[in-house]
PDB file of N, CA and C in Angstrom:
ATOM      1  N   UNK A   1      92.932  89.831  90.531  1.00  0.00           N
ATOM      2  CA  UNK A   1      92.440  91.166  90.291  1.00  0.00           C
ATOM      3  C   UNK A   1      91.098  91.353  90.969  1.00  0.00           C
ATOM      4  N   UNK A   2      90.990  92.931  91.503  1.00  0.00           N
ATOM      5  CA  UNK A   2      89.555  92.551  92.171  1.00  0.00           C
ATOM      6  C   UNK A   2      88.277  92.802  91.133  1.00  0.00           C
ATOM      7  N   UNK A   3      87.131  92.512  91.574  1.00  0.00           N
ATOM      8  CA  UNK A   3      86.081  92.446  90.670  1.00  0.00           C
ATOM      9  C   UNK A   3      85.313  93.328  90.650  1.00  0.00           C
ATOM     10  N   UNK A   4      85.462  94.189  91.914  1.00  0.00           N
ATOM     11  CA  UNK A   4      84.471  95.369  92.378  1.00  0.00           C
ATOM     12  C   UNK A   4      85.307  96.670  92.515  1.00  0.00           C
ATOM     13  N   UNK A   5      84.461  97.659  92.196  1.00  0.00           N
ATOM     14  CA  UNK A   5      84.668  99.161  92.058  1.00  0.00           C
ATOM     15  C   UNK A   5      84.897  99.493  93.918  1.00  0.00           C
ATOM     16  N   UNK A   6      85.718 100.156  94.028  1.00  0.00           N
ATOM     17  CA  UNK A   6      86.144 100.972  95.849  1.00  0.00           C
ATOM     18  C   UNK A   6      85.533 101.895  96.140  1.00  0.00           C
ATOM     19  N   UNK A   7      84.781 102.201  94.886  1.00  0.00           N
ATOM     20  CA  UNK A   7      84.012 103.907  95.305  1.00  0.00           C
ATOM     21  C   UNK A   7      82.248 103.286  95.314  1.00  0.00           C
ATOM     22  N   UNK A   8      81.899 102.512  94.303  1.00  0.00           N
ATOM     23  CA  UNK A   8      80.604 102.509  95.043  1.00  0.00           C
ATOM     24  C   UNK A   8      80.211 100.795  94.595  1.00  0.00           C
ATOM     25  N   UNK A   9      81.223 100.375  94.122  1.00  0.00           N
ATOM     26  CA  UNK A   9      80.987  98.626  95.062  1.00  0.00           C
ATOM     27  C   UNK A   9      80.052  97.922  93.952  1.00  0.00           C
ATOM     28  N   UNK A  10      80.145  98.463  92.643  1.00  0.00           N
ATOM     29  CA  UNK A  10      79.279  97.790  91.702  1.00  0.00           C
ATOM     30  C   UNK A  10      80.053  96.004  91.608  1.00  0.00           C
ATOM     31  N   UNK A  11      79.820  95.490  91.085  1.00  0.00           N
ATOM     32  CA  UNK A  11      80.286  94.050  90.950  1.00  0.00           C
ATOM     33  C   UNK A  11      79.453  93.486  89.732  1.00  0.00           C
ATOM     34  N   UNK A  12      79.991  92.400  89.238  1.00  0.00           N
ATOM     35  CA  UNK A  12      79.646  92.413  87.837  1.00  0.00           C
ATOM     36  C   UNK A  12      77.939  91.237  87.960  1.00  0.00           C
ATOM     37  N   UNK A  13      77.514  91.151  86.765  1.00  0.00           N
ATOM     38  CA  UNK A  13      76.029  90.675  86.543  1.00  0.00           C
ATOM     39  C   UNK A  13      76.368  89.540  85.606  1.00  0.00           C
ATOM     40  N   UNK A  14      75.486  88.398  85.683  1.00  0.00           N
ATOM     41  CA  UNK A  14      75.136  87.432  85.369  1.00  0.00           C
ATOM     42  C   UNK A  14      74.116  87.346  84.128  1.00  0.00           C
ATOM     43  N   UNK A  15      74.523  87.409  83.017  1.00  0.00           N
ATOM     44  CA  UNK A  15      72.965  87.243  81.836  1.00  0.00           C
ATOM     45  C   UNK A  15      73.366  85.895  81.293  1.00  0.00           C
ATOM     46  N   UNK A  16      72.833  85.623  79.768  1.00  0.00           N
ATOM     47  CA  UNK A  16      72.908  85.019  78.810  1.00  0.00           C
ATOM     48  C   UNK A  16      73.489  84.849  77.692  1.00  0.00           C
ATOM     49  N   UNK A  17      73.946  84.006  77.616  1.00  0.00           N
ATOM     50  CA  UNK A  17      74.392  84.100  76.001  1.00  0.00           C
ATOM     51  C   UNK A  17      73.895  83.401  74.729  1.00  0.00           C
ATOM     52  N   UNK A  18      73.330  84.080  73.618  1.00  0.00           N
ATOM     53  CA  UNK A  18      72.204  83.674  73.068  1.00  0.00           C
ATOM     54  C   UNK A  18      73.070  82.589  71.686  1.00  0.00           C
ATOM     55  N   UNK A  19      72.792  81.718  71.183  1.00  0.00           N
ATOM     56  CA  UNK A  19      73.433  81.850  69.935  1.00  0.00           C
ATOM     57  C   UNK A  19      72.370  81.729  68.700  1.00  0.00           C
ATOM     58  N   UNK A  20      72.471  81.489  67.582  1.00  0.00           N
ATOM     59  CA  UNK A  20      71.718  81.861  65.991  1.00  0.00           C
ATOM     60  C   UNK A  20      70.865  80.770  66.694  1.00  0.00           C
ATOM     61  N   UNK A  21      71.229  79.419  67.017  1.00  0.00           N
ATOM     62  CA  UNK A  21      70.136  78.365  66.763  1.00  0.00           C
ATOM     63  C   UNK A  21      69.064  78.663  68.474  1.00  0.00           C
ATOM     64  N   UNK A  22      69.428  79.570  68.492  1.00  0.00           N
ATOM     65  CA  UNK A  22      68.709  80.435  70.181  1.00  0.00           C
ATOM     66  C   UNK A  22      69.330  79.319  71.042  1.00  0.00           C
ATOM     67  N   UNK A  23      70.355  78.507  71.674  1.00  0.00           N
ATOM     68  CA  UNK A  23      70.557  77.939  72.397  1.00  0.00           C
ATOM     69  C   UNK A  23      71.434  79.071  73.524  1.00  0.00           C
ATOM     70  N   UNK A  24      71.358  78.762  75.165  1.00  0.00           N
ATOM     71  CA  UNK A  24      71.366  79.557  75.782  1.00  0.00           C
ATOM     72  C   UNK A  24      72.346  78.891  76.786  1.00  0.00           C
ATOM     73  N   UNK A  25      73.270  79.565  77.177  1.00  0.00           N
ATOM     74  CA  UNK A  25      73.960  79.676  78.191  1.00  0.00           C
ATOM     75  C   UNK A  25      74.161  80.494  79.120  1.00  0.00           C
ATOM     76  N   UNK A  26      74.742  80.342  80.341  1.00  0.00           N
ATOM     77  CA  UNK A  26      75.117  81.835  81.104  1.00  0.00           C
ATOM     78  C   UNK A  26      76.422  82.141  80.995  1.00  0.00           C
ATOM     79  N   UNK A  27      76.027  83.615  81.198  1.00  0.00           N
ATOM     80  CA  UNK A  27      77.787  84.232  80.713  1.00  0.00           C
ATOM     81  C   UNK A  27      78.254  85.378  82.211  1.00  0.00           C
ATOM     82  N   UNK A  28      78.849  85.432  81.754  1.00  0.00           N
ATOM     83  CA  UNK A  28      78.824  87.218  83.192  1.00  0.00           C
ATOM     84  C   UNK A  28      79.715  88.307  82.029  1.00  0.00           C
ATOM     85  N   UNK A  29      78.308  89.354  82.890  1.00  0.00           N
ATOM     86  CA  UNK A  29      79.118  90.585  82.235  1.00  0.00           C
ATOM     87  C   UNK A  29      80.450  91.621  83.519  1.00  0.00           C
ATOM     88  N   UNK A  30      81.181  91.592  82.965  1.00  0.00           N
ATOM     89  CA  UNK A  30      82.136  92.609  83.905  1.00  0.00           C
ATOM     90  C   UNK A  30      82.031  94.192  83.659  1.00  0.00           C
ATOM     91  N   UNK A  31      82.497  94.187  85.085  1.00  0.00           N
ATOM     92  CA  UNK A  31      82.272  96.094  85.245  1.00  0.00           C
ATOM     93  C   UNK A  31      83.848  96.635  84.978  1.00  0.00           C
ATOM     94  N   UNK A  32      84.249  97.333  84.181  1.00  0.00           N
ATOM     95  CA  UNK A  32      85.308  98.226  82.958  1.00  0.00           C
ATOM     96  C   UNK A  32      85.930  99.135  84.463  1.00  0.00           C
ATOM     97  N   UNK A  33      87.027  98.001  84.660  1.00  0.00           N
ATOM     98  CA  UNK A  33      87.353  98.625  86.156  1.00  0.00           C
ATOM     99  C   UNK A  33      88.943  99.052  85.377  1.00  0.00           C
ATOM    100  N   UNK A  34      89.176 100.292  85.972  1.00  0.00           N
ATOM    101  CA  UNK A  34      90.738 100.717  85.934  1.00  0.00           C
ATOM    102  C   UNK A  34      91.233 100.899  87.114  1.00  0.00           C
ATOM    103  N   UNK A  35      92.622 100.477  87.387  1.00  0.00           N
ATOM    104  CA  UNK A  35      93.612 100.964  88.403  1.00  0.00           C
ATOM    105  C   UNK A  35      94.031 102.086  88.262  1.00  0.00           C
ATOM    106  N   UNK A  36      93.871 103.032  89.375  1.00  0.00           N
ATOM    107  CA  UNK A  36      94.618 104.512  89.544  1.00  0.00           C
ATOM    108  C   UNK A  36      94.909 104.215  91.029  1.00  0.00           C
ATOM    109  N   UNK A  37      95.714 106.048  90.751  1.00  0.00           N
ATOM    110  CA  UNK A  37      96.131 106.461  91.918  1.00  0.00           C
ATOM    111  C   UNK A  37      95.068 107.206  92.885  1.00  0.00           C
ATOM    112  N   UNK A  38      93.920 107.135  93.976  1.00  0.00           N
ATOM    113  CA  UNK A  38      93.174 108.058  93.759  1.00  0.00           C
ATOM    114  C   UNK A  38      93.589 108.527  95.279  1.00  0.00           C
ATOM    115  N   UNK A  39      93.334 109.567  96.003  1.00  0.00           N
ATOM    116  CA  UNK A  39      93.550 110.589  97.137  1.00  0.00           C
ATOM    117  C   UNK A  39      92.327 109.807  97.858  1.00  0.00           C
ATOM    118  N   UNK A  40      93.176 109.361  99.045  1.00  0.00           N
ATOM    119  CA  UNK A  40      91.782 108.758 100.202  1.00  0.00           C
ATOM    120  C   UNK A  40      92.222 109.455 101.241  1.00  0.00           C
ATOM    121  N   UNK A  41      91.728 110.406 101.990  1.00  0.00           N
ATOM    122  CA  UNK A  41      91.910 111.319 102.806  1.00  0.00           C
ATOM    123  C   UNK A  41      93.104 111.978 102.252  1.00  0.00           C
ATOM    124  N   UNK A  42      94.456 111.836 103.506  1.00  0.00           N
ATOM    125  CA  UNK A  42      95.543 112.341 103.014  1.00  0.00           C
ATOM    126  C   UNK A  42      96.941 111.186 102.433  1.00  0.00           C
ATOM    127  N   UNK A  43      96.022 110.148 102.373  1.00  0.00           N
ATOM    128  CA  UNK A  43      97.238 109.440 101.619  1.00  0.00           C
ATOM    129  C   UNK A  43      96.317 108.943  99.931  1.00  0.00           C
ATOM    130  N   UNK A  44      97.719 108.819  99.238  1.00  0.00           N
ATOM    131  CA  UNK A  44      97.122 108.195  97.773  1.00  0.00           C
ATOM    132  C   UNK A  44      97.209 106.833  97.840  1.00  0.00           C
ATOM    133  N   UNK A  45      96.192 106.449  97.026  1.00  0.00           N
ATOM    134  CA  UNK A  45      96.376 104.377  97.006  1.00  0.00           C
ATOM    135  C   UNK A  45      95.996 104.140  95.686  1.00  0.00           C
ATOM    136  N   UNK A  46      96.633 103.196  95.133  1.00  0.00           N
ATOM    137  CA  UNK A  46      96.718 102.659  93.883  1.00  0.00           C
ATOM    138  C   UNK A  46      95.089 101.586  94.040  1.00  0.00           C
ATOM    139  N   UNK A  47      93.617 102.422  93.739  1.00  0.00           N
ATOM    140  CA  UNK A  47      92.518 101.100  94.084  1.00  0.00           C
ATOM    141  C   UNK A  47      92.367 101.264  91.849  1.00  0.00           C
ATOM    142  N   UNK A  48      91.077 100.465  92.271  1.00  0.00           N
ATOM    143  CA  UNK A  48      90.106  99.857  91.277  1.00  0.00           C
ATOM    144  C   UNK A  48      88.904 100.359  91.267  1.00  0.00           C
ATOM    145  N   UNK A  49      88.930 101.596  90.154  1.00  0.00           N
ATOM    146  CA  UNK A  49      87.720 102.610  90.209  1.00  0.00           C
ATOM    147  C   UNK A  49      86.713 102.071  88.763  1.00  0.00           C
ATOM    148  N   UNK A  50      85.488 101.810  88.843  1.00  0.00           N
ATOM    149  CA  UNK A  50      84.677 101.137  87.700  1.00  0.00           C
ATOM    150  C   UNK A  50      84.620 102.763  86.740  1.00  0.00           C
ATOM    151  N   UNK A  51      84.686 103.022  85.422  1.00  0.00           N
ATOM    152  CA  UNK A  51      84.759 103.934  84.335  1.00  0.00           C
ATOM    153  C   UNK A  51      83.667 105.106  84.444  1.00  0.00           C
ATOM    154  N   UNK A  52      82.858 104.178  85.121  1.00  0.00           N
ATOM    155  CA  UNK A  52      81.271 105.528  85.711  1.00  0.00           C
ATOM    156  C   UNK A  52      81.875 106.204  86.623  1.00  0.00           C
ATOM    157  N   UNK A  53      82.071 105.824  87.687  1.00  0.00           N
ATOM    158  CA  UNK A  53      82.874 107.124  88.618  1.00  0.00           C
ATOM    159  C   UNK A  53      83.750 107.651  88.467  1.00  0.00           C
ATOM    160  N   UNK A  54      84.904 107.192  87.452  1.00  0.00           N
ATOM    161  CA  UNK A  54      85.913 108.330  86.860  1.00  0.00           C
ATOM    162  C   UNK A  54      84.767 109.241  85.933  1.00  0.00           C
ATOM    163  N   UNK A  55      83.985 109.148  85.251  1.00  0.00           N
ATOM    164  CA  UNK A  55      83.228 110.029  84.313  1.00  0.00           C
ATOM    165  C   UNK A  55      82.186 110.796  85.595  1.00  0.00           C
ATOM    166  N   UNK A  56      81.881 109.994  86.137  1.00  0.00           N
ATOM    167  CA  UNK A  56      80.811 111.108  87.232  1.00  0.00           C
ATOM    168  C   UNK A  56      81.573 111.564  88.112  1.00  0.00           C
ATOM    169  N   UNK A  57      83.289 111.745  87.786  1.00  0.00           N
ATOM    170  CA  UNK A  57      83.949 112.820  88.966  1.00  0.00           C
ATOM    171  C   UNK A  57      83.452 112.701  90.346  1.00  0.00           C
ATOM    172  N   UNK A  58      83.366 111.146  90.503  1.00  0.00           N
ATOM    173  CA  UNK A  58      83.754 110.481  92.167  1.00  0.00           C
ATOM    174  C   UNK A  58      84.647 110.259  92.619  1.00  0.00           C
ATOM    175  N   UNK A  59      85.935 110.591  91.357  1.00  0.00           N
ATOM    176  CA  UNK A  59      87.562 110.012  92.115  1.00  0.00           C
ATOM    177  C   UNK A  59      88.385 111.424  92.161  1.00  0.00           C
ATOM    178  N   UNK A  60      88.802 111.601  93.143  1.00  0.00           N
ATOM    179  CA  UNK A  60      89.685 112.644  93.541  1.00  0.00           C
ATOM    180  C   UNK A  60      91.004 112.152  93.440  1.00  0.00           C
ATOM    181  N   UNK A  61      91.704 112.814  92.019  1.00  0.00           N
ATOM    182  CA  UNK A  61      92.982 112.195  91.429  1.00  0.00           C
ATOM    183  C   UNK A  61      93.889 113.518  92.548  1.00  0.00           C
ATOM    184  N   UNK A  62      95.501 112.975  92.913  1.00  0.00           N
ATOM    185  CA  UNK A  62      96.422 113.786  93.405  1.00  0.00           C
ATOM    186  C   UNK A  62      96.779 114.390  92.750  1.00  0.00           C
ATOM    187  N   UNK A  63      97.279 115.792  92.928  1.00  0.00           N
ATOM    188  CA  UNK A  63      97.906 116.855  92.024  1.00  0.00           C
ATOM    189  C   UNK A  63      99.151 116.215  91.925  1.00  0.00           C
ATOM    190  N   UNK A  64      99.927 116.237  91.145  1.00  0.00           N
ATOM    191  CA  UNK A  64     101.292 115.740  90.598  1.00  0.00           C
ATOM    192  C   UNK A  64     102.104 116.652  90.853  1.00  0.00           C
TER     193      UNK A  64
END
């Protein structure tokens, strides 16, 4: 599966993970990617759009 958004290429981040006795590890956080259909010029392609650019109306879905 890919890891990065097609519209503006976010990719996921690297923090910590804390526990009660504060001992620390690294974890990665992922970017809340969905598969659609979205309109790239005049053909449609099934990509991997991250949940911010479906909400900030960066993906131009095909009329059905």
């Amino acid at each position: 599966m890919a890891k990065k958004c097609e519209i503006c290429g976010r990719v996921g981040e690297v923090g910590s993970r804390i526990s009660h006795a504060h001992n620390v590890s690294k974890r990665k956080f992922y970017v809340n990617l969905q598969r659609m259909r979205v309109k790239v010029g005049k053909q449609v392609r099934k990509v991997y759009v991250c949940t911010q650019c479906i909400k900030a109306g960066k993906v131009e879905r095909p009329s059905s």
